[in-house]
Protein backbone atom coordinates (compact mmCIF):
# COMPACT_ATOMS: atom_id res chain seq x y z
CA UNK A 1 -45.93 -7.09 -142.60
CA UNK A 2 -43.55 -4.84 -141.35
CA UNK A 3 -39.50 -5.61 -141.30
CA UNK A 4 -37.65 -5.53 -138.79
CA UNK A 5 -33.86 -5.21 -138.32
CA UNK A 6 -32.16 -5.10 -134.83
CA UNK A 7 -28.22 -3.99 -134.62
CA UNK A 8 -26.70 -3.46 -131.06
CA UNK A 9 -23.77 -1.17 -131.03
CA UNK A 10 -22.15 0.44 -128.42
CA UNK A 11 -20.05 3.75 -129.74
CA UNK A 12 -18.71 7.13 -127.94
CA UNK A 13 -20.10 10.40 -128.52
CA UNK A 14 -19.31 13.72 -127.78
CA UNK A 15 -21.49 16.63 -128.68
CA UNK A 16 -21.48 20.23 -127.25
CA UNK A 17 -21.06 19.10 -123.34
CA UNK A 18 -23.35 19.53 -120.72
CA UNK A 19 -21.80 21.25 -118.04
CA UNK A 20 -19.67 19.13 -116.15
CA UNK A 21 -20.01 16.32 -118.95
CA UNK A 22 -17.47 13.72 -119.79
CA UNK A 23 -18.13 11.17 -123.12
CA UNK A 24 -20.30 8.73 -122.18
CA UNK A 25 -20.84 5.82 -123.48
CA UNK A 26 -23.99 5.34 -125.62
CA UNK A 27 -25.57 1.56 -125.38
CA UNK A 28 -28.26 2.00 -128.27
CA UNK A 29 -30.74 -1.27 -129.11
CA UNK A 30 -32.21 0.22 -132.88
CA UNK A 31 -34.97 -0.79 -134.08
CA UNK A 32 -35.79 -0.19 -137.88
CA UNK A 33 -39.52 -0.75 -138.81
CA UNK A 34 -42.63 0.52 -140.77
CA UNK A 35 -45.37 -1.01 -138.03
CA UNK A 36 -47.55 1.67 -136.44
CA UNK A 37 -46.91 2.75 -133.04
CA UNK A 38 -48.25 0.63 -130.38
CA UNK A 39 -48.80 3.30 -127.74
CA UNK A 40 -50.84 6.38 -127.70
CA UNK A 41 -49.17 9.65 -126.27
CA UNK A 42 -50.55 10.61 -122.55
CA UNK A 43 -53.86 12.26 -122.68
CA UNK A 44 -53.34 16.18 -122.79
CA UNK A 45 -54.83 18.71 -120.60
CA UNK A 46 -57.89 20.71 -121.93
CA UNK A 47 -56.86 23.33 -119.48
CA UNK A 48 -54.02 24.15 -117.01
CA UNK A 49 -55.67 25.68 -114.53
CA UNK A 50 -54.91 24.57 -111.23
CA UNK A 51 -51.98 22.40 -113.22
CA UNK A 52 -48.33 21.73 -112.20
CA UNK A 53 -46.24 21.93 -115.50
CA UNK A 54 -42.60 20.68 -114.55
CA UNK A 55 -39.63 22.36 -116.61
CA UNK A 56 -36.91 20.20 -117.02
CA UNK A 57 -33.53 20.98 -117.73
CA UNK A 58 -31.15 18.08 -119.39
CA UNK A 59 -27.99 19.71 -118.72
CA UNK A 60 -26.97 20.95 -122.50
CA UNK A 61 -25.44 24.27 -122.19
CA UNK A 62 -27.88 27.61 -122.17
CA UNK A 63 -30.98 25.00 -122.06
CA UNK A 64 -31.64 26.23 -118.54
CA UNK A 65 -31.56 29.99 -119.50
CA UNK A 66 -34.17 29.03 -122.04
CA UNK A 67 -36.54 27.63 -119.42
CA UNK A 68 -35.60 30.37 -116.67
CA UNK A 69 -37.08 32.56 -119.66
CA UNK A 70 -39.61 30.16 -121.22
CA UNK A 71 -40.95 30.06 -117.13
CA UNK A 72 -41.21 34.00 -116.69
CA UNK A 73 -43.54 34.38 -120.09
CA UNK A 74 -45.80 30.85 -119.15
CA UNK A 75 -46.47 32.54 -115.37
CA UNK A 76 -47.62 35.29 -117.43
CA UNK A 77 -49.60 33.48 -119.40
CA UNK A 78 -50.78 31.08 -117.48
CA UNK A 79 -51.54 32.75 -113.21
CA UNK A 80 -53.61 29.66 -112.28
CA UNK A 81 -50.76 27.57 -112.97
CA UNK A 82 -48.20 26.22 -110.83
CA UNK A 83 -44.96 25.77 -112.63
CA UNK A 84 -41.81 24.33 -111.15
CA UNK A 85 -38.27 24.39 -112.37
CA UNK A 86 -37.30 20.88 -111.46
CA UNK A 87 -33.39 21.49 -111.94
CA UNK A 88 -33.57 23.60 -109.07
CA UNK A 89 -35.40 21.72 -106.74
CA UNK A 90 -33.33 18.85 -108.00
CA UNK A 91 -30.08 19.32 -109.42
CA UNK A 92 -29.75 15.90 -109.80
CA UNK A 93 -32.34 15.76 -112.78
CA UNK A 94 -30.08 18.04 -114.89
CA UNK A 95 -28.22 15.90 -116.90
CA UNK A 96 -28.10 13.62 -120.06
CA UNK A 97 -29.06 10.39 -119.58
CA UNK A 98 -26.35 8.01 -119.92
CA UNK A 99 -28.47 4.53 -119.67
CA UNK A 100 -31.81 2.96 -119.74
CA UNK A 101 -31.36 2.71 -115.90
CA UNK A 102 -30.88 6.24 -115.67
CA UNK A 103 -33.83 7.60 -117.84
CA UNK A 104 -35.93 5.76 -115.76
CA UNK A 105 -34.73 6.56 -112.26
CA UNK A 106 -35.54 10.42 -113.78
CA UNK A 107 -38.70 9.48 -115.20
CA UNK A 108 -39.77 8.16 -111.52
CA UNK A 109 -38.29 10.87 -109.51
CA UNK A 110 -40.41 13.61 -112.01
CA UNK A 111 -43.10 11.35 -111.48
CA UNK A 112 -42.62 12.06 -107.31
CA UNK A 113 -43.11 15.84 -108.16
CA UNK A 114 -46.31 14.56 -109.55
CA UNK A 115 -46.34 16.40 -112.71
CA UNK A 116 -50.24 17.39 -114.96
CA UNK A 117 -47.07 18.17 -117.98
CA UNK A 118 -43.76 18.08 -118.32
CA UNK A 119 -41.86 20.48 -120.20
CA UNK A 120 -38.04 19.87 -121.24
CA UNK A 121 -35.20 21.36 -123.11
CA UNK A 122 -32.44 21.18 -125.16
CA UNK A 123 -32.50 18.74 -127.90
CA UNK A 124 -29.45 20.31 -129.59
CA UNK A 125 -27.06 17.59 -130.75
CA UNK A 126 -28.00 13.76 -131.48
CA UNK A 127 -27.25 11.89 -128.43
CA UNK A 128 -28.82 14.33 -126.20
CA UNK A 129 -31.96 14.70 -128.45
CA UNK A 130 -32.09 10.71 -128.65
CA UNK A 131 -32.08 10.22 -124.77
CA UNK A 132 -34.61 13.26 -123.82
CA UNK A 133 -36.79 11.21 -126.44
CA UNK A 134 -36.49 8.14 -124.36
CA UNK A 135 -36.44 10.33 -120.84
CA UNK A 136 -40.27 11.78 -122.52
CA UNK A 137 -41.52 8.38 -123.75
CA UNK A 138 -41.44 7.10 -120.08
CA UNK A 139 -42.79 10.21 -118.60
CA UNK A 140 -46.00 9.59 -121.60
CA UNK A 141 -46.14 5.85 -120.92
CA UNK A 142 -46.67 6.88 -116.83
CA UNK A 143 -49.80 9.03 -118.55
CA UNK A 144 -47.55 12.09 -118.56
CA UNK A 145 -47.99 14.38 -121.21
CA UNK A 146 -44.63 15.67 -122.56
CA UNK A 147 -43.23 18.72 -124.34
CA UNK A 148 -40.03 18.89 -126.20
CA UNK A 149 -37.73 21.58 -127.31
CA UNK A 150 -35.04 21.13 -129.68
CA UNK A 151 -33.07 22.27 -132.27
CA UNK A 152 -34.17 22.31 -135.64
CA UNK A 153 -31.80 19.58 -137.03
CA UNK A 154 -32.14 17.01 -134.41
CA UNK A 155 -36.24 16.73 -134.95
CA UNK A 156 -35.55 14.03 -137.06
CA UNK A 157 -33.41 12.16 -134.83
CA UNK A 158 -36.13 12.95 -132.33
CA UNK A 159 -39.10 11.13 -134.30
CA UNK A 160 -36.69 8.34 -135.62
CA UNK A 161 -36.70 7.11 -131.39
CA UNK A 162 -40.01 7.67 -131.18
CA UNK A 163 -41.10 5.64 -134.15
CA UNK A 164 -38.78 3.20 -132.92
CA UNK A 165 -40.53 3.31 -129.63
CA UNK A 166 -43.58 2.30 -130.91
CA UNK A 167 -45.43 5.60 -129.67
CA UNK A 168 -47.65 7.90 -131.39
CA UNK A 169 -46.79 11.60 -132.37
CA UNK A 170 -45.50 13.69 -129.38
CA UNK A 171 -45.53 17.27 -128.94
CA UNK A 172 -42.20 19.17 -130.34
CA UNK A 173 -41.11 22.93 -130.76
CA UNK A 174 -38.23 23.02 -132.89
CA UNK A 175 -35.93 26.55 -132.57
CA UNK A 176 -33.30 27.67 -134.89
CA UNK A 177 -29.98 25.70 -134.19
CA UNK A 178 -27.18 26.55 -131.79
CA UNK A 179 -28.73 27.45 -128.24
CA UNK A 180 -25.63 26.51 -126.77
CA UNK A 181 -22.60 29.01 -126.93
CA UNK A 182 -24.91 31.98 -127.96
CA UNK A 183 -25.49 35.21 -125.63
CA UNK A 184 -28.13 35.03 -123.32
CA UNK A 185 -30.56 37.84 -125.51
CA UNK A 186 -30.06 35.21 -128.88
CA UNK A 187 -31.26 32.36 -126.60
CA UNK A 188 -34.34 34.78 -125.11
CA UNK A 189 -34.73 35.98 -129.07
CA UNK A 190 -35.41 32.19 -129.87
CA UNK A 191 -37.92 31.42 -127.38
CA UNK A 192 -39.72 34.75 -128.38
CA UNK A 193 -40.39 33.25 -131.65
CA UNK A 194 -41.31 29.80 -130.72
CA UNK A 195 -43.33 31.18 -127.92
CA UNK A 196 -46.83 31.45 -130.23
CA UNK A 197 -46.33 28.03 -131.15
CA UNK A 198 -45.72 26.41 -127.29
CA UNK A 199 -49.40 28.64 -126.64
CA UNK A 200 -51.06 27.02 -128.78
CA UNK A 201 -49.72 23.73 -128.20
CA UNK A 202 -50.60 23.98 -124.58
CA UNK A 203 -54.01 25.78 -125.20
CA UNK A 204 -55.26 23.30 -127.60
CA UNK A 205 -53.26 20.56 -127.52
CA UNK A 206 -52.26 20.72 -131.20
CA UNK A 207 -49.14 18.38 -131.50
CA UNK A 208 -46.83 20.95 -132.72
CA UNK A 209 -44.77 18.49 -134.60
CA UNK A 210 -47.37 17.22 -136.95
CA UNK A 211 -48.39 20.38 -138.45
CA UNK A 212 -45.30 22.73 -138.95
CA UNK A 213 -46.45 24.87 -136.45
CA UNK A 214 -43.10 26.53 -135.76
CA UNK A 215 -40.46 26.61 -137.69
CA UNK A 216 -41.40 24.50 -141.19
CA UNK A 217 -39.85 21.37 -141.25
CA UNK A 218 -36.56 21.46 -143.57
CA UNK A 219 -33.56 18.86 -144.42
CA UNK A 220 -30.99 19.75 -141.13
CA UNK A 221 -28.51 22.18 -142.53
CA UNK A 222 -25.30 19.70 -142.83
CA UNK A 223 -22.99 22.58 -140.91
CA UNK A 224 -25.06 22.62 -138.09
CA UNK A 225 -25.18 18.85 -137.68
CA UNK A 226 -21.15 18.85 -138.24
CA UNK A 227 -20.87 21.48 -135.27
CA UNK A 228 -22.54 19.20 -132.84
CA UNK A 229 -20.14 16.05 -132.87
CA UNK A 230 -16.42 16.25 -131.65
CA UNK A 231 -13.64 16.42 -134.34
CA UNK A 232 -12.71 12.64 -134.98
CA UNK A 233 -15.82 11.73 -133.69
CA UNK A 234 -18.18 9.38 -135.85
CA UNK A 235 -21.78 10.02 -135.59
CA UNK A 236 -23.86 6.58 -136.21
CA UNK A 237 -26.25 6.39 -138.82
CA UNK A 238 -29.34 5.13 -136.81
CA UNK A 239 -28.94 8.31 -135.13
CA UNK A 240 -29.25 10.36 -138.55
């Protein structure tokens, strides 16, 4: 039988700022255990024609230039598909959840737009990657499928909510670590080179972050996880 070990802490983090972001303070119930998940993922769509895809913007700096460009290439690719860039019909949705109260008031108001997929962006530094996990995992348990796009090093802390969640393997693209504070061509360079990988993930269904789709996974380079948290800032270890 599994073990289980619950710790509530309540700690400040800082990472790379959303725009207009202030510390916030991070409530975090973790959950240690080796039980299988509970919950299956949201069925996926065997085709998006005639499909609203939602692109969802968290706030992190340059994560909206990635969807503005990740948008132009899936209109391309996909005419018979409506897709919507929710943090400009709704400002309000752009941001980094700061509580459970606030990941689901965003889960319900996507759920108003009345999404077939939901597409979101940037996992780039723990905190941020934790809550879009939890922000996803209520979109899936409304039978939302969910996409996710981080940074290579903060996968893990990606997978470590969702195990902790309970639910089965979501869908993941994983790009090369900073998007934030990068020129706008390095951030359209990235999504170029993930693109193949979020095709076939939304043409098949293949969950991207079971099979090392794009990039392989590898140990997060220890520089790029120091570069996310604030100087004098201590980074807790269920979040590793």
């Amino acid at each position: 039988m599994g073990k289980v070990l619950i710790a509530l802490c309540t700690i400040f983090l800082l990472a790379f700022p959303a725009r207009g972001e202030q510390a916030v303070t991070w409530e975090s119930l973790t959950v240690w255990n080796d039980l299988p998940p509970l919950y299956d993922p949201a069925p996926w769509p065997s085709d998006l024609s005639g499909k609203r895809v939602i692109l969802r913007w968290n706030g992190k700096h340059n994560g909206d230039l990635l969807l503005d460009y990740l948008h132009s290439l899936l209109s391309r690719a996909f005419p018979d598909t409506e897709f919507i860039k929710a943090y400009e019909t709704d400002p309000a949705l752009s941001g980094v959840s700061k509580d459970l109260p606030e990941s689901e008031a965003t889960a319900r108001t996507l759920l108003e737009l009345r999404p077939d997929l939901v597409i979101a962006a940037t996992g780039d530094c723990r905190a941020c990657s934790a809550w879009l996990a939890i922000d996803q995992i209520q979109l899936e348990r409304a039978g939302v499928p969910t996409l996710t796009i981080l940074t290579q090093p903060f996968l893990k802390t990606f997978h470590n909510v969702r195990q902790n969640l309970r639910i089965g393997p979501l869908h993941c693209i994983t790009v090369p670590h900073p998007v934030a504070i990068i020129r706008d061509e390095k951030v359209r360079a990235k999504v170029d080179e993930a693109f193949p990988a979020i095709l076939d993930a939304l043409r098949s269904g293949k969950r991207a972050d079971s099979t090392k789709t794009f990039p392989a996974e590898t140990a997060p380079p220890a520089e790029a996880e120091a570069s996310s948290a604030a100087p004098g800032k201590q980074i807790p270890a269920d979040l590793q």
